[in-house]
Protein backbone atom coordinates (compact mmCIF):
# COMPACT_ATOMS: atom_id res chain seq x y z
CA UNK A 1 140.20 147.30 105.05
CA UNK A 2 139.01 145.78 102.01
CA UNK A 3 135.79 143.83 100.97
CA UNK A 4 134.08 141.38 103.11
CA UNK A 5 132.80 137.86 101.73
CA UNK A 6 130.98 136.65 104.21
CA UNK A 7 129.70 132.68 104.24
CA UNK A 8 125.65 132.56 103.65
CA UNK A 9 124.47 132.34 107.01
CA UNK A 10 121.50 131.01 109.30
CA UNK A 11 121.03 126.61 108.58
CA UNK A 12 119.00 126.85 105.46
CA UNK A 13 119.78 124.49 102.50
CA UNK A 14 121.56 126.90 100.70
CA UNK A 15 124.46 128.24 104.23
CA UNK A 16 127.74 127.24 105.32
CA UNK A 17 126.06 125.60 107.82
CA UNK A 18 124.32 122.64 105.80
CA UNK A 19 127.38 122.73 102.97
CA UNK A 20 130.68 122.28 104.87
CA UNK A 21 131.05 118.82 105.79
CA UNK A 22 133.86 118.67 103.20
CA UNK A 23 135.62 120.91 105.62
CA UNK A 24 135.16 119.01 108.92
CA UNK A 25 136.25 116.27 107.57
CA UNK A 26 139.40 117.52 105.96
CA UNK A 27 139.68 119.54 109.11
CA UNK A 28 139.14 116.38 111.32
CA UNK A 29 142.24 114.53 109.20
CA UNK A 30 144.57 116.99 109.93
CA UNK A 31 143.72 116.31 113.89
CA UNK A 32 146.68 114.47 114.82
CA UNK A 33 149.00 117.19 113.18
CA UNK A 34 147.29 119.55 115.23
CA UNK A 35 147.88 117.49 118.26
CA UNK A 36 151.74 116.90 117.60
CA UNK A 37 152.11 120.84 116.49
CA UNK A 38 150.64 121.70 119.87
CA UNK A 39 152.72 119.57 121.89
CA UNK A 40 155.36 119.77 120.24
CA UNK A 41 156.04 123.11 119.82
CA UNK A 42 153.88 125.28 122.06
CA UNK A 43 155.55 126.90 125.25
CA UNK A 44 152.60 126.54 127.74
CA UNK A 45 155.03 127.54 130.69
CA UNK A 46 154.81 131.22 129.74
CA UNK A 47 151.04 131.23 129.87
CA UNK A 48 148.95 132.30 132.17
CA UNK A 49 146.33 131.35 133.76
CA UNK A 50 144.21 132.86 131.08
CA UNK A 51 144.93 130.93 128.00
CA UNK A 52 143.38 132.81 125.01
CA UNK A 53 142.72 131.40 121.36
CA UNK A 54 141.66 132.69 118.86
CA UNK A 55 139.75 131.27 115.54
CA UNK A 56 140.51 134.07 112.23
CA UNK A 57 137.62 133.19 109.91
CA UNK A 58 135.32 131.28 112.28
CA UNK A 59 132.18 131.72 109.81
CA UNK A 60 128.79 129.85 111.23
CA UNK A 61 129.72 126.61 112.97
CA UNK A 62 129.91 123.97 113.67
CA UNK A 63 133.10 123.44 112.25
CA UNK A 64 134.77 126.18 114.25
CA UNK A 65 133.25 124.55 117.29
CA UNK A 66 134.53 120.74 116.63
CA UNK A 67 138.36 122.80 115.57
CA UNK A 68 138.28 124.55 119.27
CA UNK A 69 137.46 121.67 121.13
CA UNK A 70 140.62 119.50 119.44
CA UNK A 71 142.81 122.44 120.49
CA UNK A 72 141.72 122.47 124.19
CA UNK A 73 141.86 118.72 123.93
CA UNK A 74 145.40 118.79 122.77
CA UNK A 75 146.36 121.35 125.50
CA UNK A 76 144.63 119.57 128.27
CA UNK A 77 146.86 116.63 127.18
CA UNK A 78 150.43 119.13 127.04
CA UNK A 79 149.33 120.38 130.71
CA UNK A 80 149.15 116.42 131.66
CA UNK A 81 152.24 115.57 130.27
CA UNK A 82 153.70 118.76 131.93
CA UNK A 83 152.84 117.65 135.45
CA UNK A 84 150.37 120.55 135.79
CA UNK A 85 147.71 120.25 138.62
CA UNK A 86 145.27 122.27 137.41
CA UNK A 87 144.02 123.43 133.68
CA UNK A 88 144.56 127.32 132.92
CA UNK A 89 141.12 128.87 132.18
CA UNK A 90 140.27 129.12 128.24
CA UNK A 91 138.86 131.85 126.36
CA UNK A 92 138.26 131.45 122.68
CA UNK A 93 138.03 134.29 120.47
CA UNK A 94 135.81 133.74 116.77
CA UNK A 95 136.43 136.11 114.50
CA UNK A 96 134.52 136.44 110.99
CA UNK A 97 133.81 139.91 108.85
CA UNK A 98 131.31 142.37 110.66
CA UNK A 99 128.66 140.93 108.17
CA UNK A 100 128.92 137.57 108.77
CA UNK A 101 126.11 135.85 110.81
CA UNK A 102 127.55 135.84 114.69
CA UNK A 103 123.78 134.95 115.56
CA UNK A 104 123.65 131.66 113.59
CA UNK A 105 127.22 130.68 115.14
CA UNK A 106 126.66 131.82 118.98
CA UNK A 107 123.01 130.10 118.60
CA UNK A 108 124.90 126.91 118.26
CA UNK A 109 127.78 127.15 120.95
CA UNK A 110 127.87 124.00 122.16
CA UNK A 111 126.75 124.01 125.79
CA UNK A 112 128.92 121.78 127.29
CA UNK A 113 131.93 124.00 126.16
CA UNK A 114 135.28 123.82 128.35
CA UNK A 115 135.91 128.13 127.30
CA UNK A 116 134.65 131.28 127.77
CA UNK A 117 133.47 132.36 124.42
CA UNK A 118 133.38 136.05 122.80
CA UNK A 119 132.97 137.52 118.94
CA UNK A 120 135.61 139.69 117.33
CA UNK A 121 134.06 141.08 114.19
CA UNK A 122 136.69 143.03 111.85
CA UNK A 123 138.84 141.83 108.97
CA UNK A 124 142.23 139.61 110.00
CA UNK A 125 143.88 141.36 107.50
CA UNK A 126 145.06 144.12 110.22
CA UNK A 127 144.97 143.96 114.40
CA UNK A 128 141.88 142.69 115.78
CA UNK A 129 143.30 142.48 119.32
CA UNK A 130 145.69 144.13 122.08
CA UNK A 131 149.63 143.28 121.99
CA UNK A 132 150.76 139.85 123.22
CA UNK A 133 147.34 138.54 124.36
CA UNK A 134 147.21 135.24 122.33
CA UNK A 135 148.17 132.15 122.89
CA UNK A 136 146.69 130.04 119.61
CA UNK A 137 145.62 131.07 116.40
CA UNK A 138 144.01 129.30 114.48
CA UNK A 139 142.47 129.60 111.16
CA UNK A 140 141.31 126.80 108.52
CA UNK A 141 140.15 127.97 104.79
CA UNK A 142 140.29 131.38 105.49
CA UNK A 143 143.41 132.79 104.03
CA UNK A 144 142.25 131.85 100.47
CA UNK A 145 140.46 135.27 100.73
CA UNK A 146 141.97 138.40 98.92
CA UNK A 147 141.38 141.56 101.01
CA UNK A 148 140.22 142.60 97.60
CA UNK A 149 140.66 141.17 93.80
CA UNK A 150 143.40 142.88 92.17
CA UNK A 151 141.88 146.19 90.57
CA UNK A 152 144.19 146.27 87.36
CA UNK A 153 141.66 142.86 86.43
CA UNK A 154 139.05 145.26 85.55
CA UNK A 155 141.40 148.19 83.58
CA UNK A 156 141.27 147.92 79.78
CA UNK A 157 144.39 149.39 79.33
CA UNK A 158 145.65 146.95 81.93
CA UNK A 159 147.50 144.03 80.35
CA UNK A 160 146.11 141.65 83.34
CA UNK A 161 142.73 142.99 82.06
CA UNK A 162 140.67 139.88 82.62
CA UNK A 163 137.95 140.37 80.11
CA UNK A 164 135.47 137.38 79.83
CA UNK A 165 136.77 135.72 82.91
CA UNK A 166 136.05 135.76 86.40
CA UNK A 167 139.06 134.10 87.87
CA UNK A 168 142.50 132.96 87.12
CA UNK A 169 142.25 130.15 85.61
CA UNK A 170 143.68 129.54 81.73
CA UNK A 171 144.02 133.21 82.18
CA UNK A 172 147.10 135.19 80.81
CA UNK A 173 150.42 135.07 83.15
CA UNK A 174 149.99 139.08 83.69
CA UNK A 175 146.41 138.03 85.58
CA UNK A 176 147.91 135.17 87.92
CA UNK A 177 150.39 137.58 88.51
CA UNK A 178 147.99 140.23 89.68
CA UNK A 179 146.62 137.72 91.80
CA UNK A 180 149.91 136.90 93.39
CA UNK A 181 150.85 140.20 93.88
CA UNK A 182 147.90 141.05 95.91
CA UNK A 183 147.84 137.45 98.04
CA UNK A 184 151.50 138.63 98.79
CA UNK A 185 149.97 142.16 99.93
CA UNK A 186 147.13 140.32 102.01
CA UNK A 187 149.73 137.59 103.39
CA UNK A 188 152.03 140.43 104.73
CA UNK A 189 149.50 142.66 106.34
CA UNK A 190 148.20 139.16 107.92
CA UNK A 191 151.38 138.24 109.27
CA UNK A 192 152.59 141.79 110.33
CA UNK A 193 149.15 141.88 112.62
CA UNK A 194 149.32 138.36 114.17
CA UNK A 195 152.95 138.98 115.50
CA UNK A 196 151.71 142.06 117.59
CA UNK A 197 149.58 140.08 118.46
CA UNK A 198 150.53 136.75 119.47
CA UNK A 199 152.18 136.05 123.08
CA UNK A 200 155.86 134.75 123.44
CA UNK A 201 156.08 131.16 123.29
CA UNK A 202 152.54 131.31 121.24
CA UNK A 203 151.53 128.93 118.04
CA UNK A 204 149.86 130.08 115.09
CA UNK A 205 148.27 126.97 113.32
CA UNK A 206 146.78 127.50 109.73
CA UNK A 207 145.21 125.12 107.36
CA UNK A 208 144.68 126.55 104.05
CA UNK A 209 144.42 126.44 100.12
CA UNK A 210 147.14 125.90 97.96
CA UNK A 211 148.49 124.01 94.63
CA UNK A 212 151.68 121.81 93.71
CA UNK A 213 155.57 123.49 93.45
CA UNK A 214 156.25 124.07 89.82
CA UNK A 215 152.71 125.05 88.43
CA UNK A 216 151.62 128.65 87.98
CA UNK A 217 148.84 131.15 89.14
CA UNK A 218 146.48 130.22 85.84
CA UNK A 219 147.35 125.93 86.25
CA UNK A 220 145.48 125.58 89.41
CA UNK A 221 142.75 123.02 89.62
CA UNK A 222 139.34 124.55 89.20
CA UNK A 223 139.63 124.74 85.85
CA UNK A 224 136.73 122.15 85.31
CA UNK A 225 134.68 124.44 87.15
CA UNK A 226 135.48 128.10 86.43
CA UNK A 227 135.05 127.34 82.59
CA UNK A 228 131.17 126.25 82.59
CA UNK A 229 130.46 129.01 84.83
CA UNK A 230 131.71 131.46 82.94
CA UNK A 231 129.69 129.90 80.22
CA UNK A 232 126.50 129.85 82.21
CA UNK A 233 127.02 133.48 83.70
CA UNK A 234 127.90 134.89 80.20
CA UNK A 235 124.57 133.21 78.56
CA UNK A 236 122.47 134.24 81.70
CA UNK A 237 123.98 138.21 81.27
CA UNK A 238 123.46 137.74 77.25
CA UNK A 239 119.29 136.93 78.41
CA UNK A 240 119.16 139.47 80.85
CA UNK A 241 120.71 142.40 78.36
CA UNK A 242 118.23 141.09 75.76
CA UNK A 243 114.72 141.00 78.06
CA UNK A 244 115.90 143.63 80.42
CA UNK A 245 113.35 143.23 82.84
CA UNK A 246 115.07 140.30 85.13
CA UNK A 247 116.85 142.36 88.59
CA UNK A 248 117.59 138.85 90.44
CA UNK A 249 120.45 136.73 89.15
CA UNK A 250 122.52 134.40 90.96
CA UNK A 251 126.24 133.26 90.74
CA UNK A 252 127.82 130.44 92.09
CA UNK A 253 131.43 130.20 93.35
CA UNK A 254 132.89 126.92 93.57
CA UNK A 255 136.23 125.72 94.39
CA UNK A 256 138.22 123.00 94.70
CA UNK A 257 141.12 123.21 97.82
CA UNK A 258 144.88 121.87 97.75
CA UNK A 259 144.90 122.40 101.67
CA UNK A 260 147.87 123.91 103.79
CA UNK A 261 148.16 123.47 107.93
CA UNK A 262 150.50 126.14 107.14
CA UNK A 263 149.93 122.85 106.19
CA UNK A 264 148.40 122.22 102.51
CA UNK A 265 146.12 119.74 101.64
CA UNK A 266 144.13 118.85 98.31
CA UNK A 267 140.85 119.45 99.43
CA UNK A 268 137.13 119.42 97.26
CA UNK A 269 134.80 122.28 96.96
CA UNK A 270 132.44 124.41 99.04
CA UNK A 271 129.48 126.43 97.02
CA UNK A 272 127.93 129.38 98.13
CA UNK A 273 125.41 131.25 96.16
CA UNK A 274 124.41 134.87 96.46
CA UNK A 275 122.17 136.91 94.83
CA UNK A 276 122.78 140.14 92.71
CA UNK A 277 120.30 142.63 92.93
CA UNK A 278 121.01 144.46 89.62
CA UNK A 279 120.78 143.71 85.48
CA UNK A 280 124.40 142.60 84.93
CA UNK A 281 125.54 143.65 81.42
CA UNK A 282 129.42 142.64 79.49
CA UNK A 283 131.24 145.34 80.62
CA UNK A 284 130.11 144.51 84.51
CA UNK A 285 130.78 140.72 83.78
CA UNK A 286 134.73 141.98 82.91
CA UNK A 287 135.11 143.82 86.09
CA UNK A 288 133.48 140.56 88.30
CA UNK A 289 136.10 138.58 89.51
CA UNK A 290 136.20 136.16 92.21
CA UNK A 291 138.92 136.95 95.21
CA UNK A 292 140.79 134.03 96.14
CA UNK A 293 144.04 132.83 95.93
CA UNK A 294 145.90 129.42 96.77
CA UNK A 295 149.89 129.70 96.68
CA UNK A 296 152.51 127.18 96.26
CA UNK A 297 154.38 125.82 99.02
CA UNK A 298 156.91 127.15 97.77
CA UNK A 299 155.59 130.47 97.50
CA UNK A 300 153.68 130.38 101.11
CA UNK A 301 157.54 129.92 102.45
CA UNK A 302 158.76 132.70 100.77
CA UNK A 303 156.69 134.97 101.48
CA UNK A 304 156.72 133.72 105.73
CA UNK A 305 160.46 133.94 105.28
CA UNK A 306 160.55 137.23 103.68
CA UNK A 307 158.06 138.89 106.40
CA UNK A 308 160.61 137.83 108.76
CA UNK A 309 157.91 137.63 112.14
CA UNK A 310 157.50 133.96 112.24
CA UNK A 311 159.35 131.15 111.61
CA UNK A 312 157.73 127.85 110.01
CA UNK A 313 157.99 125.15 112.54
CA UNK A 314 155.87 122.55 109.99
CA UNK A 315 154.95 123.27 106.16
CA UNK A 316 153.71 120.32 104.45
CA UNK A 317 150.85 119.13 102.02
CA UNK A 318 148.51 116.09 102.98
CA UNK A 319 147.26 113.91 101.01
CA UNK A 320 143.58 114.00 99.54
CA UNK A 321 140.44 112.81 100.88
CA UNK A 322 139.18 109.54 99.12
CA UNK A 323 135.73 111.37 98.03
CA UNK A 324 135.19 111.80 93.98
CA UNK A 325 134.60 114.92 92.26
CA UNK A 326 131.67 116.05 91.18
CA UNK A 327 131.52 116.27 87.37
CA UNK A 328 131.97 119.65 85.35
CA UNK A 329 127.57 119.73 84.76
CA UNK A 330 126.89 118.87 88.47
C-alpha cells in the first residue's frame, strides 16, 4: 500500500512529541470551526448508542489527544442542544502506519478520557475498518503524505526526472505535475475508502496542507528551505563519496503548511530527522525525494467533486498564526 513515514517516536528531543506545538496550536485555532462543523452539520439522530471516531494519522500525542477531546466536547454540546438525556458511549479509533510508535501514544492516553480507546495500524490510503461503522473522521496534517513519491522523479529518460532536487520546489512544471498526479491518485483511493466506511449522517473533518488559487506545484512556499538543504545534503554526499568511510548521515525534512480543515490554513514547519544507514552517492541523491504534497483549494475541490462520494459542506483557508519564521540558516 505504499511507503510508510512514520513521525520519530518515544519524547526525546529530537520526536513528534517534543516538536509539534506548532500543530496544537494551529489545531487549537481551528476549534471553533470544528465546533460549528459538528453542530452544524452532523446527524447525531442516526447514531447509536455507540458513537465511533476515528483519528487517520494520529502519530504520538498529545495532539491527537487534545483534537479528540474538542470533538467529544462539541458532541456533548449537539446532544444538549438536542434534548438528549443521556450521552451515547464513545469509542475513538487512532490510526498511524504499522511502524509508527503506538507505545509512546497509548503511554500517554490521558486518564481521565470520556472514550474507549483502540489502535488501528495500516495505511488510510485504503479500508482500515468494516462498512458504515463511523461516525467522525478526523485527520489534521496527515493528507500531505504521498502513498509514495512519484517514480518517473527518479527515471532519466523521464522528463519530470528530478535530478539534483529532492522536492518540488523551482522544479520543472513536468515534476509538480508528477506530484499532482500522484496526490490525485492518493486523494481518490482516500476518499473511495472513507465512504465505505463512514455511517449515514457521518462528518469527515480534515485539516490539512495546501497553497493559494493561481500558483503552481513548483511556487509553493518552502522554497527558503528546500534550497539550503539541498545544498547541505549535496556537500555532505560530495564528503562522504570522497572519504568513503562515513555509514551514518542524517537528513532533515522541513516544511512550511498553508493549512486546510478540508479547511486550509498557512501553517509553519515541523522537522523530523532520520538517519540513513548507508554511503549516499549522486545518483542515490537524484532518486531521494521527499513525498508530500499541498493542493490548491481549488484543486482539493476538484478532485472531492470529481470522486463524487462526498460533498464539501465547508472549504476555506484561515488565516496564519502570528509566529515568525525561522530564517533560511536556522
Amino acid at each position: 500500500m505504499g511507503e510508510s513515514f512514520p513521525m520519530t517516536g518515544g519524547d526525546g528531543p529530537c520526536s513528534y512529541t517534543k516538536n509539534s506545538s506548532r500543530q496544537r496550536a494551529s489545531a487549537a485555532s481551528a476549534k471553533s470551526l470544528l465546533t460549528s462543523a459538528i453542530l452544524g452539520n452532523l446527524d447525531i439522530e442516526r447514531s447509536s448508542r455507540m458513537f465511533a471516531i476515528a483519528d487517520l494519522g494520529c502519530s504520538t500525542g498529545p495532539n491527537t489527544f487534545i483534537a479528540m477531546e474538542n470533538i467529544i466536547e462539541a458532541l456533548t454540546q449537539k446532544c444538549k442542544i438536542e434534548g438528549y438525556s443521556s450521552l451515547p458511549e464513545f469509542q475513538v479509533y487512532f490510526n498511524d502506519h504499522v511502524s509508527n510508535d503506538f507505545n509512546t501514544l497509548f503511554a500517554y492516553l490521558p486518564p481521565d478520557r470520556k472514550y474507549f480507546a483502540s489502535g488501528v495500524p495500516g495505511s488510510f490510503h485504503g479500508r482500515l475498518f468494516p462498512k458504515a461503522t463511523l461516525n467522525i473522521i478526523y485527520s489534521a496534517f496527515s493528507l500531505q503524505w504521498l502513498s509514495k513519491a512519484p517514480q518517473e522523479l527518479g527515471d532519466v529518460n523521464s522528463p519530470a526526472w528530478n535530478k539534483g532536487r529532492i522536492y518540488y520546489t523551482d522544479a520543472p512544471r513536468e515534476v509538480g505535475q508528477a506530484y499532482s498526479l500522484q496526490y490525485a491518485k492518493d486523494m481518490d483511493s482516500f476518499l473511495a475508502a472513507r465512504a465505505e466506511e463512514l455511517a449515514p449522517g457521518g462528518l469527515m473533518l480534515i485539516l490539512m496542507p495546501g497553497r493559494p488559487d493561481g500558483t503552481l506545484p513548483s511556487q509553493n512556499s518552502l522554497g527558503p528551505f528546500i534550497r539550503p538543504l539541498e545544498s547541505c545534503l549535496a556537500d555532505m554526499v560530495d564528503e562522504v563519496c570522497k572519504s568513503r568511510n562515513v555509514n551514518n548521515l542524517e537528513y532533515i525534512y522541513i516544511y512550511i503548511y498553508i493549512y486546510i480543515y478540508i479547511y486550509i490554513y498557512i501553517y509553519i514547519y515541523i522537522v523530523t530527522v532520520e538517519p540513513l544507514q548507508e554511503i549516499i552517492c549522486d545518483h542515490e541523491i537524484d532518486s531521494l525525494n521527499m513525498p508530500l504534497y499541498s493542493p490548491s483549494i481549488e484543486e482539493l475541490r476538484k478532485l472531492i467533486e470529481k470522486n463524487g462520494c462526498f460533498g464539501i459542506a465547508r472549504l476555506e483557508t484561515l488565516p496564519p498564526m502570528s509566529v515568525p519564521l525561522p530564517s533560511a540558516e536556522e
